[in-house]
Each structure stands twice: as structure tokens, then as C-alpha cells.
N, C-alpha and C. Protein backbone atom coordinates (compact mmCIF):
# COMPACT_ATOMS: atom_id res chain seq x y z
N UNK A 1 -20.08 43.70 -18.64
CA UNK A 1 -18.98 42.79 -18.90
C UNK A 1 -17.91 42.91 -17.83
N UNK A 2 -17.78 44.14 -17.13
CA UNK A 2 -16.61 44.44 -16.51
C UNK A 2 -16.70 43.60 -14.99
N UNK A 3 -18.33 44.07 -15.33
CA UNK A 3 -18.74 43.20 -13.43
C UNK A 3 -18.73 41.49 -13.38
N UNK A 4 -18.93 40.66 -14.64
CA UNK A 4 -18.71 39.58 -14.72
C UNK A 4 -17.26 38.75 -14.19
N UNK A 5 -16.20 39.79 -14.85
CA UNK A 5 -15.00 39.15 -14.68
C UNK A 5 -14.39 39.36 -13.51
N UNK A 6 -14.76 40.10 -12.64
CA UNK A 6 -14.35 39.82 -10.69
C UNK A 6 -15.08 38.88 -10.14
N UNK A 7 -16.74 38.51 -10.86
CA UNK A 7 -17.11 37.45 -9.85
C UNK A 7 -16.53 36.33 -10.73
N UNK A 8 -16.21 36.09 -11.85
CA UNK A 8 -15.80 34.66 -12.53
C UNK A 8 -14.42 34.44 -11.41
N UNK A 9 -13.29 35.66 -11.49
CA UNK A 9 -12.25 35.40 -10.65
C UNK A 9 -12.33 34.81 -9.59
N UNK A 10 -13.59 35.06 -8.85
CA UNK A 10 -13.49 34.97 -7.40
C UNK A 10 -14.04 33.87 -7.38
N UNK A 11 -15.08 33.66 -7.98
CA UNK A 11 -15.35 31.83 -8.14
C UNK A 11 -14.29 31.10 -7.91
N UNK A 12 -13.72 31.51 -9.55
CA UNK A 12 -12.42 30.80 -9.85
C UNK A 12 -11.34 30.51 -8.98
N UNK A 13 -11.27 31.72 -7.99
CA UNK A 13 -10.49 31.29 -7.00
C UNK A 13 -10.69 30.62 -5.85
N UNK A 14 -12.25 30.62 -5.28
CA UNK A 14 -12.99 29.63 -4.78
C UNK A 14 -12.72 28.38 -4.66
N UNK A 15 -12.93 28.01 -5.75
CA UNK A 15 -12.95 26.82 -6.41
C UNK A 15 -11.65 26.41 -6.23
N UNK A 16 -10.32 27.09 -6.84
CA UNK A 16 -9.02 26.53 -6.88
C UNK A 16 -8.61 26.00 -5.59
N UNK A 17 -9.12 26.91 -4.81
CA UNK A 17 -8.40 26.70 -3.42
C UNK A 17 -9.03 25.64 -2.53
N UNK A 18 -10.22 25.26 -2.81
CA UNK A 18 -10.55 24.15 -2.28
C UNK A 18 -10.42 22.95 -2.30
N UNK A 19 -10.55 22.96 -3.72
CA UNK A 19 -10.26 21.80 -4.43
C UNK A 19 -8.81 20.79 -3.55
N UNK A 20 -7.30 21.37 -3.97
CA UNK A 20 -6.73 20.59 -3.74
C UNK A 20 -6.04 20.66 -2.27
N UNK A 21 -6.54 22.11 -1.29
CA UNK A 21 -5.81 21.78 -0.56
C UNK A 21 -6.32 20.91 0.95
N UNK A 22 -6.97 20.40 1.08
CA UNK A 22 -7.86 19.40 1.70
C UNK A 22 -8.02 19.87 3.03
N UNK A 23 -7.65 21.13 3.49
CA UNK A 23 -8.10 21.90 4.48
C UNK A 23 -8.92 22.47 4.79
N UNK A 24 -10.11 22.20 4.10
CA UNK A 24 -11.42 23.19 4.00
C UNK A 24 -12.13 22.66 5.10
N UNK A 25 -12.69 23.06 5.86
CA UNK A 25 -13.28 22.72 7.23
C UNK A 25 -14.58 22.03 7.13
N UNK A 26 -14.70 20.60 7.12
CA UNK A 26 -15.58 19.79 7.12
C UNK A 26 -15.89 19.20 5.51
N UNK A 27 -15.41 19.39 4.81
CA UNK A 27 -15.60 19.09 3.64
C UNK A 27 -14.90 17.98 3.08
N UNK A 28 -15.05 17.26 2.03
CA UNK A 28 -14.88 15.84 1.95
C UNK A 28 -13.02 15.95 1.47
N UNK A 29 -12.32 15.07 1.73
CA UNK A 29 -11.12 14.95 1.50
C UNK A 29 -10.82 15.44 0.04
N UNK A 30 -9.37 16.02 0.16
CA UNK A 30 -9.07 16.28 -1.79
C UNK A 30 -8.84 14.53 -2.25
N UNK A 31 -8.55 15.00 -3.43
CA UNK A 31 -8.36 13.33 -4.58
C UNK A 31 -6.93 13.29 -4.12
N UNK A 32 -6.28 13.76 -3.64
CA UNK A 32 -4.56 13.53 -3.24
C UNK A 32 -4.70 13.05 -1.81
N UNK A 33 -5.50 13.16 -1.22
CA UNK A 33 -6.11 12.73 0.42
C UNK A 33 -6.46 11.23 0.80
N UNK A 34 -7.38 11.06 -0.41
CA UNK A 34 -8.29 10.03 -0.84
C UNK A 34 -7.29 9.27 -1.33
N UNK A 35 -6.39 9.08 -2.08
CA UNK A 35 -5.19 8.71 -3.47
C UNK A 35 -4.01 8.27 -1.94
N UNK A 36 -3.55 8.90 -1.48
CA UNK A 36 -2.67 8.38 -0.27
C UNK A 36 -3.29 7.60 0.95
N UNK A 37 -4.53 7.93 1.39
CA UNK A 37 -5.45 6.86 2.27
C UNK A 37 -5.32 5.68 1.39
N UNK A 38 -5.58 5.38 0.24
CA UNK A 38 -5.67 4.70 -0.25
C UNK A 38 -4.29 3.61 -0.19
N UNK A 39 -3.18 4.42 -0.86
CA UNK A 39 -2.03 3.48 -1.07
C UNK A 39 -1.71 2.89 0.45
N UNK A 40 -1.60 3.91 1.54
CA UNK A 40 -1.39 3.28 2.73
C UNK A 40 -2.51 2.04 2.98
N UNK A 41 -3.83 1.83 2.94
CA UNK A 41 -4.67 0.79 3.06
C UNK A 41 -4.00 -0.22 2.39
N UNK A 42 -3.60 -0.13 0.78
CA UNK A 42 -3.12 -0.97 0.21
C UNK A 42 -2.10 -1.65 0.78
N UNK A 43 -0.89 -0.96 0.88
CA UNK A 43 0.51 -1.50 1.83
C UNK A 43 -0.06 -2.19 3.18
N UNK A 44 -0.93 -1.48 4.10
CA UNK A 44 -1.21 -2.47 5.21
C UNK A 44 -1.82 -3.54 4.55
N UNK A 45 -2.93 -3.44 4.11
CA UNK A 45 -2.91 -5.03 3.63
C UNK A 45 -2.43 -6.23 2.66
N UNK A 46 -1.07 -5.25 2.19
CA UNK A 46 0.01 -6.17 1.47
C UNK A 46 0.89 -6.43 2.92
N UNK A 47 1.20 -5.99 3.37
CA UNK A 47 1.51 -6.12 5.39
C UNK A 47 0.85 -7.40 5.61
N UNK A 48 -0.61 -7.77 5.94
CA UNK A 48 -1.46 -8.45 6.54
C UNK A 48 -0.73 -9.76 5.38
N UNK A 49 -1.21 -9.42 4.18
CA UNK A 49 -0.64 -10.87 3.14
C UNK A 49 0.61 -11.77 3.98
N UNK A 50 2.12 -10.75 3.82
CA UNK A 50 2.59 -11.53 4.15
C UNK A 50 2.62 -11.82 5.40
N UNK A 51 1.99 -11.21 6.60
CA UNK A 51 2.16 -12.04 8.01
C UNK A 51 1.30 -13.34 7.43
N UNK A 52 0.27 -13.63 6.77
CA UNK A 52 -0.41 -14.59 6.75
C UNK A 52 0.68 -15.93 5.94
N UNK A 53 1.33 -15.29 4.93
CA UNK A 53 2.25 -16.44 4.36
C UNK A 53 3.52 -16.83 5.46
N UNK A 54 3.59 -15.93 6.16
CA UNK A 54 4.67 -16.13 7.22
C UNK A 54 4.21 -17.40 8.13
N UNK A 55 2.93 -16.76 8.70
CA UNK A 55 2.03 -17.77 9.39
C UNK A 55 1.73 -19.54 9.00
N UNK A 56 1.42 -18.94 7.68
CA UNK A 56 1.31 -20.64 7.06
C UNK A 56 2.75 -21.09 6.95
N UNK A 57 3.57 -20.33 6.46
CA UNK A 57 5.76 -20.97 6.18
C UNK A 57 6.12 -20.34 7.03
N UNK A 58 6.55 -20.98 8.65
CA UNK A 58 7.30 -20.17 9.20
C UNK A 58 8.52 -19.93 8.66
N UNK A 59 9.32 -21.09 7.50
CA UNK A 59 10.42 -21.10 6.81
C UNK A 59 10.96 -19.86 6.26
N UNK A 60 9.75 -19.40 5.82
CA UNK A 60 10.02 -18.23 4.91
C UNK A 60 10.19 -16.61 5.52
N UNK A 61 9.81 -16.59 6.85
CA UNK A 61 10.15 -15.64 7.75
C UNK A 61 11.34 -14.68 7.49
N UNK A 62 12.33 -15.50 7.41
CA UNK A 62 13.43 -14.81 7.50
C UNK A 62 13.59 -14.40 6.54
N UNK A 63 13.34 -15.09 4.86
CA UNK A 63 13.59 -14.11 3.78
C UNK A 63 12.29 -13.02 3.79
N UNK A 64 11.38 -13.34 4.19
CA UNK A 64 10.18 -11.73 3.98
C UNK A 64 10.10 -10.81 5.02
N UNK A 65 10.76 -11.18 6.08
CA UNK A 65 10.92 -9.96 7.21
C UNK A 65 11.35 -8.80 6.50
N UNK A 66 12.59 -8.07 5.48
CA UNK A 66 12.68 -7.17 5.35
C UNK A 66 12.14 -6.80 4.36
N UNK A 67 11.41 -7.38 3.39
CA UNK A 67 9.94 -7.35 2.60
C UNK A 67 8.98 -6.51 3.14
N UNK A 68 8.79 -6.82 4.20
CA UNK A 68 7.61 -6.47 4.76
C UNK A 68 7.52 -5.73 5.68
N UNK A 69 8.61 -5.82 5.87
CA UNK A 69 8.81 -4.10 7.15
C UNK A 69 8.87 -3.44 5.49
N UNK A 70 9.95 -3.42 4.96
CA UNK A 70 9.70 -1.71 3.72
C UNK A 70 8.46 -1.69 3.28
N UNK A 71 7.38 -2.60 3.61
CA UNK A 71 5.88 -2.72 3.34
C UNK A 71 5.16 -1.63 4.18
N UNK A 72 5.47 -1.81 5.21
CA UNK A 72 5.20 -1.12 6.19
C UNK A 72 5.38 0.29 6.41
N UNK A 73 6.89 0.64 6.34
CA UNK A 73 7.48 1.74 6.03
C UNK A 73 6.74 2.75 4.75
N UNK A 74 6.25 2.12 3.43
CA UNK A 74 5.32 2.57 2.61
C UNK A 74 4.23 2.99 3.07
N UNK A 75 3.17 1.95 4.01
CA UNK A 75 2.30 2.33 4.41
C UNK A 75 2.62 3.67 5.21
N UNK A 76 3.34 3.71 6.20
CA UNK A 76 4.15 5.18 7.45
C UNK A 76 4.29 6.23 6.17
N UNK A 77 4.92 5.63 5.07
CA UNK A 77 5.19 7.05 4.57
C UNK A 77 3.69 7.92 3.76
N UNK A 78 3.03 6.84 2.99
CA UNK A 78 1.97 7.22 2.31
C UNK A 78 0.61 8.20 3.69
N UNK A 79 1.02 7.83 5.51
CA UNK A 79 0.33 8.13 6.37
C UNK A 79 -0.24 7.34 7.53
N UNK A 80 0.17 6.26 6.71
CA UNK A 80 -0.67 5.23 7.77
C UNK A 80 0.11 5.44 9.42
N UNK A 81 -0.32 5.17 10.61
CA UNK A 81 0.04 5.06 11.86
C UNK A 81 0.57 3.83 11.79
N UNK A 82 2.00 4.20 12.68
CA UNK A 82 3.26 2.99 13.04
C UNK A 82 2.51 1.93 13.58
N UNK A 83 1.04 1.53 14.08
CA UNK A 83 0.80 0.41 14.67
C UNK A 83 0.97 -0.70 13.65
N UNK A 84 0.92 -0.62 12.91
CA UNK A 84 1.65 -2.16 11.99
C UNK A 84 3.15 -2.24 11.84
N UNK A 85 3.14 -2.40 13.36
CA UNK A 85 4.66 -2.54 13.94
C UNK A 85 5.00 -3.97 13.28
N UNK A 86 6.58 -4.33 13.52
CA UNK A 86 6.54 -5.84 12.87
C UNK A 86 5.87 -6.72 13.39
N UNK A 87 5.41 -7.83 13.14
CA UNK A 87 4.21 -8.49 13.18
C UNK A 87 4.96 -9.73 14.32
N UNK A 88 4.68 -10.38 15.30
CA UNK A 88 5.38 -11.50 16.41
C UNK A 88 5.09 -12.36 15.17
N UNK A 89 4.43 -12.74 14.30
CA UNK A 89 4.22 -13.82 13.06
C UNK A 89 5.99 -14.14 12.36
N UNK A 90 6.09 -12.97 12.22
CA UNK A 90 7.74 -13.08 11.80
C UNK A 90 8.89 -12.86 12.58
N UNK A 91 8.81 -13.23 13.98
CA UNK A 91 10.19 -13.82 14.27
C UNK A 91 10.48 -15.00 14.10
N UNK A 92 11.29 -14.95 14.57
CA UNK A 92 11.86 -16.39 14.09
C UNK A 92 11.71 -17.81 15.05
N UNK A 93 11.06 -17.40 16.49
CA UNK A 93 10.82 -18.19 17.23
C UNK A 93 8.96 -18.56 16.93
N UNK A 94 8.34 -17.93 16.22
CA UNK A 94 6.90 -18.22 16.09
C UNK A 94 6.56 -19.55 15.68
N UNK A 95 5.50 -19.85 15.77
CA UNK A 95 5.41 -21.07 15.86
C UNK A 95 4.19 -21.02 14.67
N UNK A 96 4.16 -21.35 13.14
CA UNK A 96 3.11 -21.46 12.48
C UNK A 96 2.28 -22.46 12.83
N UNK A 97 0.74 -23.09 12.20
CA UNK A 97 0.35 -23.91 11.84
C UNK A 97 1.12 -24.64 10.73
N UNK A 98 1.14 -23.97 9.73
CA UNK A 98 1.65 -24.32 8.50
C UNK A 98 0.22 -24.59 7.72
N UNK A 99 -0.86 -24.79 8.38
CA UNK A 99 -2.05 -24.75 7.40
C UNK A 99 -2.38 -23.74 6.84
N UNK A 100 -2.78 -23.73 5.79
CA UNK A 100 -3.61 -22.93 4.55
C UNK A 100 -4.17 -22.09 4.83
N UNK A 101 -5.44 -22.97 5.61
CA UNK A 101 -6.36 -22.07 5.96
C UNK A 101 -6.20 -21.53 7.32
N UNK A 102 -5.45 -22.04 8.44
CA UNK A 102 -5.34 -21.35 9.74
C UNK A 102 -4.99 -20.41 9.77
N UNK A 103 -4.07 -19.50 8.33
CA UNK A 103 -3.85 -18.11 7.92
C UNK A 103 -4.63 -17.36 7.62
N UNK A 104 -6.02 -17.79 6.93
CA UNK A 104 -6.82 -16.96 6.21
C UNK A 104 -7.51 -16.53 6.88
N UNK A 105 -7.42 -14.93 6.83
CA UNK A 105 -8.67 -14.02 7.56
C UNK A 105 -9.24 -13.19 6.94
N UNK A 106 -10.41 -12.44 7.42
CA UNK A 106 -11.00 -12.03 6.63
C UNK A 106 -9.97 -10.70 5.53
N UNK A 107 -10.52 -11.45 4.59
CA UNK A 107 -9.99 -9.85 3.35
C UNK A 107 -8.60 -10.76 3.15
N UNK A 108 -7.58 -11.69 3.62
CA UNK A 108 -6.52 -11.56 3.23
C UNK A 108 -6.37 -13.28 2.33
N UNK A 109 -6.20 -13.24 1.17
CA UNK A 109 -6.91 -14.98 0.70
C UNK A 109 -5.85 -16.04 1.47
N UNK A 110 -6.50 -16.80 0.87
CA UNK A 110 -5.84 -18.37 1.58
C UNK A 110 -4.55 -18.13 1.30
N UNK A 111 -3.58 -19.00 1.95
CA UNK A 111 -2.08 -19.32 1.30
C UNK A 111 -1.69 -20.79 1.04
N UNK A 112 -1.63 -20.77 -0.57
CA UNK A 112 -1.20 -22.15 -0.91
C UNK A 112 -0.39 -22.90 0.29
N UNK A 113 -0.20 -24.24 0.30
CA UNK A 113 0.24 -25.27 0.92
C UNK A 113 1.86 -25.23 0.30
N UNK A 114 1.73 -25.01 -0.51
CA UNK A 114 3.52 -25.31 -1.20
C UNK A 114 3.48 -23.67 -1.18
N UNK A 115 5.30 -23.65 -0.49
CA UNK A 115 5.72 -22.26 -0.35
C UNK A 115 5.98 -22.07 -1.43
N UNK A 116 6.63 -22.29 -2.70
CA UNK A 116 6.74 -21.67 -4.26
C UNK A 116 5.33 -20.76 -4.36
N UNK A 117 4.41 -22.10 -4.56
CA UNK A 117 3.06 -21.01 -4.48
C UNK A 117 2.52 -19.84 -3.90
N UNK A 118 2.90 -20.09 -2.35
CA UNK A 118 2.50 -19.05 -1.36
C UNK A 118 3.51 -17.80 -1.99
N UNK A 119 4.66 -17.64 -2.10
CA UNK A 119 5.44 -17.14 -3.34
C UNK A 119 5.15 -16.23 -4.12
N UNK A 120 4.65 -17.19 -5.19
CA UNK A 120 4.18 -16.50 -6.09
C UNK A 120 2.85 -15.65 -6.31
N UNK A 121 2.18 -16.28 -5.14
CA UNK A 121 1.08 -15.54 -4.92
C UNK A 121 1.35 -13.87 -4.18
N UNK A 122 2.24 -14.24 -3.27
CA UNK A 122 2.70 -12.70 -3.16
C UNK A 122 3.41 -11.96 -4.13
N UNK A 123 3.96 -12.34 -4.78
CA UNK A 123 4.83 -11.80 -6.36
C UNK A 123 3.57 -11.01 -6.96
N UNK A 124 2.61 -12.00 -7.21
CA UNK A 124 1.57 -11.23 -8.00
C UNK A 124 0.63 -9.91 -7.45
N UNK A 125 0.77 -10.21 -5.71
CA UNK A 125 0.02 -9.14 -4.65
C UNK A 125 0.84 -7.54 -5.14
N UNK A 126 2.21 -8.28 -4.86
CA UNK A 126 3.04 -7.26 -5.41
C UNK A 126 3.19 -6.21 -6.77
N UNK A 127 3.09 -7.02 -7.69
CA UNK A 127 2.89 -7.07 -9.08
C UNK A 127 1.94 -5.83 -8.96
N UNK A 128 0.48 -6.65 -9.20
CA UNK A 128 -0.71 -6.22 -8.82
C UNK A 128 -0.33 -4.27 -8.99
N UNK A 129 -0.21 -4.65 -7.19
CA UNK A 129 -0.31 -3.47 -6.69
C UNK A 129 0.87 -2.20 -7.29
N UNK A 130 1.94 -2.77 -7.37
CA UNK A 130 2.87 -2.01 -7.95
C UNK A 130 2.38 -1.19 -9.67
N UNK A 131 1.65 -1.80 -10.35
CA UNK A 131 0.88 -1.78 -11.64
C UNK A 131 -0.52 -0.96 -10.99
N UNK A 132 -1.23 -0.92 -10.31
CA UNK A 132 -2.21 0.05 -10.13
C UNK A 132 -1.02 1.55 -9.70
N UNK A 133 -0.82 1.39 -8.64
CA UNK A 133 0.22 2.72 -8.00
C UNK A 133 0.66 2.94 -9.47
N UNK A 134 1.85 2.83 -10.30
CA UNK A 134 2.21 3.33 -11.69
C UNK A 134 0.82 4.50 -12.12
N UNK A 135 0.10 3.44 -12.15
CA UNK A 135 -1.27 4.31 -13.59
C UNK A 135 -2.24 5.33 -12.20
N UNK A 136 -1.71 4.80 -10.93
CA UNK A 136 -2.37 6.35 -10.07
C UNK A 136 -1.54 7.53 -9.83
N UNK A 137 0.00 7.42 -10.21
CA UNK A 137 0.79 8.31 -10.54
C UNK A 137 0.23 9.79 -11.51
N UNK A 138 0.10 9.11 -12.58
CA UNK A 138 -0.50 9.95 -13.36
C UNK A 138 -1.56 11.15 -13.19
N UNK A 139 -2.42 10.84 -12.27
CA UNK A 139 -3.03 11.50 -12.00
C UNK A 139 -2.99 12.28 -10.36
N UNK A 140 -1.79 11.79 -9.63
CA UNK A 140 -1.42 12.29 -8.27
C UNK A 140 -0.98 13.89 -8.48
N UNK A 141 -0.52 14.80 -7.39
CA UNK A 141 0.37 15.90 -7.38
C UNK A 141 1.51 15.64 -7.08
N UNK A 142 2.63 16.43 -7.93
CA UNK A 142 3.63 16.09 -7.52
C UNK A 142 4.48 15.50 -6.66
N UNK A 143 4.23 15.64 -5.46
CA UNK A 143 5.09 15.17 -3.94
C UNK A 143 4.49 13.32 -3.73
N UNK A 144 3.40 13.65 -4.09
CA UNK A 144 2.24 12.03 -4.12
C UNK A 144 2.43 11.27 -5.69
N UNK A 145 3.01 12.30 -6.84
CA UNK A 145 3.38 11.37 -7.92
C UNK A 145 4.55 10.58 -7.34
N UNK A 146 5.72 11.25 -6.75
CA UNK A 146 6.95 10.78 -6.82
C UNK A 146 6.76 9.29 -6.11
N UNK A 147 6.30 9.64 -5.39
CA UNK A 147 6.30 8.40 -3.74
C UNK A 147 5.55 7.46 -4.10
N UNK A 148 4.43 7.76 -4.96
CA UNK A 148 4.04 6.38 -5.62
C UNK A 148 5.02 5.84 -6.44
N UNK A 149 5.64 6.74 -7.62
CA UNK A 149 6.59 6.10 -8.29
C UNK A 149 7.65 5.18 -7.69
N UNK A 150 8.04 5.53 -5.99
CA UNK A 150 8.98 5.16 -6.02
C UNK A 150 9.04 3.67 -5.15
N UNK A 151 7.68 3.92 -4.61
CA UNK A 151 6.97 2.68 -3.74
C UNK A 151 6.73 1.95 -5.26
N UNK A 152 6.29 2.21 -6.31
CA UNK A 152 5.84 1.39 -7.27
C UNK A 152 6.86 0.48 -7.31
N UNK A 153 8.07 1.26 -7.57
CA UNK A 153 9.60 0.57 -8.19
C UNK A 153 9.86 0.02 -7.05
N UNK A 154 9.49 0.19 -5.50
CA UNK A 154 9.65 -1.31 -4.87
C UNK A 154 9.23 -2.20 -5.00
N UNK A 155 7.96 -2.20 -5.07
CA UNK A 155 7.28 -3.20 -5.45
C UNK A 155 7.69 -4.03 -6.19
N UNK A 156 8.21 -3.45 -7.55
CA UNK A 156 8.49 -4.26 -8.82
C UNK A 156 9.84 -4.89 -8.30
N UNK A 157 10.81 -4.36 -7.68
CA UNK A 157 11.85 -4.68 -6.76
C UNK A 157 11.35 -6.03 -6.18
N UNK A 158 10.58 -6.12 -5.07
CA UNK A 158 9.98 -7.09 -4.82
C UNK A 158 9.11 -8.62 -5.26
N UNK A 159 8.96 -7.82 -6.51
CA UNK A 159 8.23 -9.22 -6.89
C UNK A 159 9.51 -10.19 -7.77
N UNK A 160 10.88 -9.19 -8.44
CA UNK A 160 12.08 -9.80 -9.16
C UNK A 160 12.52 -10.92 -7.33
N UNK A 161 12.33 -10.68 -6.40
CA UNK A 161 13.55 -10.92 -5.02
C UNK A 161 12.19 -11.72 -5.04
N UNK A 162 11.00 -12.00 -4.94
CA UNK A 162 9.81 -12.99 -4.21
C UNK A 162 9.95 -13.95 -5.25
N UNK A 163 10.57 -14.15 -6.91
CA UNK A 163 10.42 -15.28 -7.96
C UNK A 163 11.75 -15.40 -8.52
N UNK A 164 13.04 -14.71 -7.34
CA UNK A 164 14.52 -15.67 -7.73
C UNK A 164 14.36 -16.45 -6.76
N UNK A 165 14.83 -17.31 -7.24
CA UNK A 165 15.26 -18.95 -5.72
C UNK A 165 15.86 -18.40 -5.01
């Protein structure tokens, strides 16, 4: 019995230490690794959304520029690399199509023709995403609960400022 409980420990400690601290040399990412790759993917391609609604409304540029840089800034903080610098789509000298589809690329959907719509369709990107991040909180580590929480509550921030006039 006595010899059991040093190797259970040492398992046990095996095990602990691998698990979350994602430094183990060649071995597959921790779930807090995986869980922040993730949210940053998400933010860049809530990023990509609105350059594409920008693209189709150049109108709307100027109110989602600072939308979408703190989009960005989420992605930087969750890890992502600064290359989703602000996008030339949103200055103010760009020149859209204004078509629908001359926005749509792959992975990022069409953008309605009427900006309300294009709108609300980001409200809901927002939404969306802000409502998954919440319920991946729960299961993050501390430093990765908070930052979702608090990217969540932009989000939700965002979608009240994307459906006032």
C-alpha cells in the first residue's frame, strides 16, 4: 500500500503539470491554448465582416472604424499578430463597389444591399459571438475567463451602438 501512493503522486503530478501548462515539448496545445486561438480567429474574422460591410457602405466607414479596430485589439489581446492592421477598406477616401456581392469572400457572407440590414447583420455577428465567448468563460482559467468576459461585454456593447440610429 505504501509503494502505491508515491507512484499515484507522481502520476498525479505528471499529469497536473501537463495538462494546463501548454509547455510540454511537442505535445498538443492545453484547452486554454486552443480556447484563445480560438477567440482571436473569431475577432479576426468579425475584423474581415466588417471590412466587407465597409466595402459594400462606404457610408458606414466612419461609424465602424472604431468598432473594428477594438475588434482587432481583441483579436492582439486574445494573441493574434498586429497584421490585421486597420483595413485601407475603412478610410474614408476608399472607394466601395457598394455591391453585395463584390464584398463577399470566402468564409465572410454576403452583405445585404440596404445598410440597416448590413447592420443588423453585424449586430447579430456580434451578438452571436459575444453569447458563445460568455458560455466559453465558464470553462476558461482565470486570466482567459476574465478577457473573455470582458471582450464578451464588448461585444454586447457593440451590438446596443450597431441597432441605435
Amino acid at each position: 500500500m505504501l509503494a502505491v501512493a508515491p507512484a499515484a503522486l507522481l502520476v498525479a503530478g505528471c499529469s497536473a503539470g501537463s495538462e494546463g501548462s501548454g509547455a510540454s515539448g511537442g505535445s498538443r496545445p492545453s484547452a486554454a491554448d486552443r480556447a484563445r486561438a480560438r477567440a482571436a480567429r473569431d475577432s479576426r474574422e468579425l475584423a474581415e465582416r466588417y471590412d466587407a460591410v465597409v466595402a459594400a457602405h462606404p457610408k458606414l466607414a466612419e461609424r465602424l472604424r472604431p468598432l473594428r479596430a477594438e475588434v482587432v485589439r481583441h483579436a492582439e489581446a486574445f494573441g493574434e499578430t498586429a497584421d490585421s492592421s486597420p483595413s485601407p477598406s475603412l478610410s474614408p477616401s476608399s472607394s466601395g463597389s457598394g455591391s453585395p456581392s463584390a464584398s463577399a469572400s470566402a468564409g465572410v457572407p454576403a452583405v445585404p444591399a440596404k445598410e440597416k440590414d448590413a447592420l443588423a447583420g453585424l449586430a447579430a455577428a456580434e451578438r452571436e459571438l459575444a453569447d458563445r465567448r460568455a458560455k466559453a468563460l465558464l470553462d476558461a482559467p482565470g486570466e482567459l475567463a476574465r478577457l473573455l468576459a470582458s471582450v464578451a461585454a464588448a461585444g454586447a456593447a457593440h451590438v446596443y451602438l450597431l441597432t441605435e440610429a
